[in-house]
N, C-alpha and C. Protein backbone atom coordinates (compact mmCIF):
# COMPACT_ATOMS: atom_id res chain seq x y z
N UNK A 1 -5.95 2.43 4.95
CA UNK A 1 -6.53 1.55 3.95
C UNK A 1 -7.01 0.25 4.57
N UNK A 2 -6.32 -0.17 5.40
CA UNK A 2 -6.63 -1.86 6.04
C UNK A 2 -8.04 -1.54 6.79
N UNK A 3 -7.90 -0.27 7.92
CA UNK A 3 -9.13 -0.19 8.43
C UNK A 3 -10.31 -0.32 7.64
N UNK A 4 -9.80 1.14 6.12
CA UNK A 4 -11.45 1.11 5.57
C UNK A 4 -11.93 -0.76 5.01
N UNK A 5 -11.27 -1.38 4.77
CA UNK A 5 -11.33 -2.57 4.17
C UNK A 5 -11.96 -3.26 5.53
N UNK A 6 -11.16 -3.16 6.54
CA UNK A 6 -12.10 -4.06 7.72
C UNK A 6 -13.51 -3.50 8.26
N UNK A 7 -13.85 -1.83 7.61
CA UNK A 7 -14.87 -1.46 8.31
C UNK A 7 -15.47 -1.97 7.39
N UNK A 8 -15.25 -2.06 5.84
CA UNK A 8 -16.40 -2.01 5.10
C UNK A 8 -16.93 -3.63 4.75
N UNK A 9 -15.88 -4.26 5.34
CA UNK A 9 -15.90 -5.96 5.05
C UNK A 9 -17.31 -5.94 5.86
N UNK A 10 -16.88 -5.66 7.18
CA UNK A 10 -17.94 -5.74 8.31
C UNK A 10 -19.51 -5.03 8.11
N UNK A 11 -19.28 -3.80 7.78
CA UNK A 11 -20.65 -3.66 7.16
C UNK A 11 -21.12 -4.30 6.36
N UNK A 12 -21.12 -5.35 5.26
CA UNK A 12 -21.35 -5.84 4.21
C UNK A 12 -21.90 -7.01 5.00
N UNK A 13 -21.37 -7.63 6.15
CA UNK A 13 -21.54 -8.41 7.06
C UNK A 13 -20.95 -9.59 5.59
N UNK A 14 -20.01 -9.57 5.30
CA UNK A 14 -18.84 -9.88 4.71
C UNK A 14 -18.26 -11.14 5.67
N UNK A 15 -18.27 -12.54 5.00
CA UNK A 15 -17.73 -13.77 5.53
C UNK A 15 -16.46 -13.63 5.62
N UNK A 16 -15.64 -14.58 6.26
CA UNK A 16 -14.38 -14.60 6.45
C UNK A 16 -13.40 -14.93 5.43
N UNK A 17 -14.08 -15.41 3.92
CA UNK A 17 -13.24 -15.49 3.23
C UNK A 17 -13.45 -14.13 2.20
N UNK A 18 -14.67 -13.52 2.41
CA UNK A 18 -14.40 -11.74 1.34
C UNK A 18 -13.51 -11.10 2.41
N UNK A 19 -13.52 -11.60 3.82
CA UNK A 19 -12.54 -10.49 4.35
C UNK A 19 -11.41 -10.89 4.31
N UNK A 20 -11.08 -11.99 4.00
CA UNK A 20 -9.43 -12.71 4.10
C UNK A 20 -9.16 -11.97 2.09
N UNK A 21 -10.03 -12.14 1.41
CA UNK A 21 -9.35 -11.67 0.18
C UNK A 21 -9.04 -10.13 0.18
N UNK A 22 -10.61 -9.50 0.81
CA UNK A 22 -10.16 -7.55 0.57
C UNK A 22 -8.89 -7.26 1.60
N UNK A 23 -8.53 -8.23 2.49
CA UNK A 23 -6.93 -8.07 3.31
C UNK A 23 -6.02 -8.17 2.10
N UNK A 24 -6.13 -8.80 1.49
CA UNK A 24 -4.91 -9.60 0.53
C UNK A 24 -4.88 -8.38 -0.54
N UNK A 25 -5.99 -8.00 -1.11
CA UNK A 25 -5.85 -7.02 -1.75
C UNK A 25 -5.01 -5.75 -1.23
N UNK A 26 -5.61 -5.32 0.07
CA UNK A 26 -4.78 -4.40 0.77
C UNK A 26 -3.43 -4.65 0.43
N UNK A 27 -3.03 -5.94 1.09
CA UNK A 27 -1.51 -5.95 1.23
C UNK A 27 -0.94 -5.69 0.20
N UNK A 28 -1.50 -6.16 -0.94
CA UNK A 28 -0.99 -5.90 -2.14
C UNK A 28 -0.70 -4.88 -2.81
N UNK A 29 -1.38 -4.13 -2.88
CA UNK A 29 -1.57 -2.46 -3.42
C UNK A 29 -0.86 -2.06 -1.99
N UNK A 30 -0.33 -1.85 -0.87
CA UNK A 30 0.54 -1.36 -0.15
C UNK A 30 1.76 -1.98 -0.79
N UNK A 31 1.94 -2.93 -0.93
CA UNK A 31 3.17 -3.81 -1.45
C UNK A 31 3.71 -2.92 -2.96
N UNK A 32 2.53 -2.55 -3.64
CA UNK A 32 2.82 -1.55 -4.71
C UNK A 32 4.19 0.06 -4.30
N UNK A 33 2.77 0.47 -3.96
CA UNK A 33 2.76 1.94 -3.02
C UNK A 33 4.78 1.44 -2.56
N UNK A 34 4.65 0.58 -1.48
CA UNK A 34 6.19 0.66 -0.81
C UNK A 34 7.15 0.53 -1.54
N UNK A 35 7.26 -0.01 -3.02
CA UNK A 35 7.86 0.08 -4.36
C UNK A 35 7.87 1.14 -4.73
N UNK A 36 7.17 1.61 -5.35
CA UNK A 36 6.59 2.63 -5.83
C UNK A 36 7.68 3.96 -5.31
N UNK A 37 7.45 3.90 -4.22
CA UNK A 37 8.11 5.49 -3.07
C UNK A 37 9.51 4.99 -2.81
N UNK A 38 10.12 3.51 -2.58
CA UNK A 38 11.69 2.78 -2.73
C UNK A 38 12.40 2.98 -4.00
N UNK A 39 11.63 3.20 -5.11
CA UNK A 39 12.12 3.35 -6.47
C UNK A 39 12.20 4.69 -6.73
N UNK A 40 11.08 5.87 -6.55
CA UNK A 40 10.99 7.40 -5.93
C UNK A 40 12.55 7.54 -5.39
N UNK A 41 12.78 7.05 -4.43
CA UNK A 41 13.82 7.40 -3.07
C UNK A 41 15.45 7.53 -3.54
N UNK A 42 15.30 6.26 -4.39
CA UNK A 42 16.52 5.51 -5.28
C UNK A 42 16.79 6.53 -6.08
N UNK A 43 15.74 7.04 -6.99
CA UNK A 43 15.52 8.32 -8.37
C UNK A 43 16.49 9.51 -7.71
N UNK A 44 15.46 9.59 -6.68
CA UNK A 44 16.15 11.18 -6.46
C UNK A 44 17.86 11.20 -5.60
N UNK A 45 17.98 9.55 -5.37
CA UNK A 45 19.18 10.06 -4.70
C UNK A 45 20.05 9.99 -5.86
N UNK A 46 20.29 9.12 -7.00
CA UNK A 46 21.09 9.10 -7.92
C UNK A 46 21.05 10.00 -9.26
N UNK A 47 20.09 10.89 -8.76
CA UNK A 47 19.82 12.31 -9.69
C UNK A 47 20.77 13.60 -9.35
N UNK A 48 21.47 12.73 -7.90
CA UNK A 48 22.49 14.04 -7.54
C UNK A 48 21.62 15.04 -6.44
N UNK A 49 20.56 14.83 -6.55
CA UNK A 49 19.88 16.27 -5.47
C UNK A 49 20.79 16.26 -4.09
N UNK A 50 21.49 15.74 -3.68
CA UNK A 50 22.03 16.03 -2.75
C UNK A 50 23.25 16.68 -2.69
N UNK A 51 23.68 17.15 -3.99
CA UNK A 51 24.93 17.96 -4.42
C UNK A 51 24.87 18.93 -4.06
N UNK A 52 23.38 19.59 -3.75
CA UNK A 52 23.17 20.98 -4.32
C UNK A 52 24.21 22.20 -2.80
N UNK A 53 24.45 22.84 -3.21
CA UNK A 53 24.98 23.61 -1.52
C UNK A 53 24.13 23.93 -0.60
């Protein structure tokens, strides 16, 4: 995701502050995503799946 954001900043020939924001965006929506799959992780371990034989 960061790449396509730096390739496409650069094609746009995109100043340093659209590329400092579509970074920020990145980080953000990864910042989601790493929630997202930590809260996933949490689910399934306190669902017991690891009981099973």
């Amino acid at each position: 995701m960061l790449l396509d954001a730096l390739i496409d900043a650069r094609r746009r020939g995109a100043d340093s502050a659209e590329t400092a924001a579509e970074l920020r965006a990145v980080a953000r929506l990864q910042t989601v995503v790493r929630q997202l799959l930590s809260g996933l992780a949490t689910t399934t371990r306190t669902a017991g799946t690891g009981d099973r034989p």
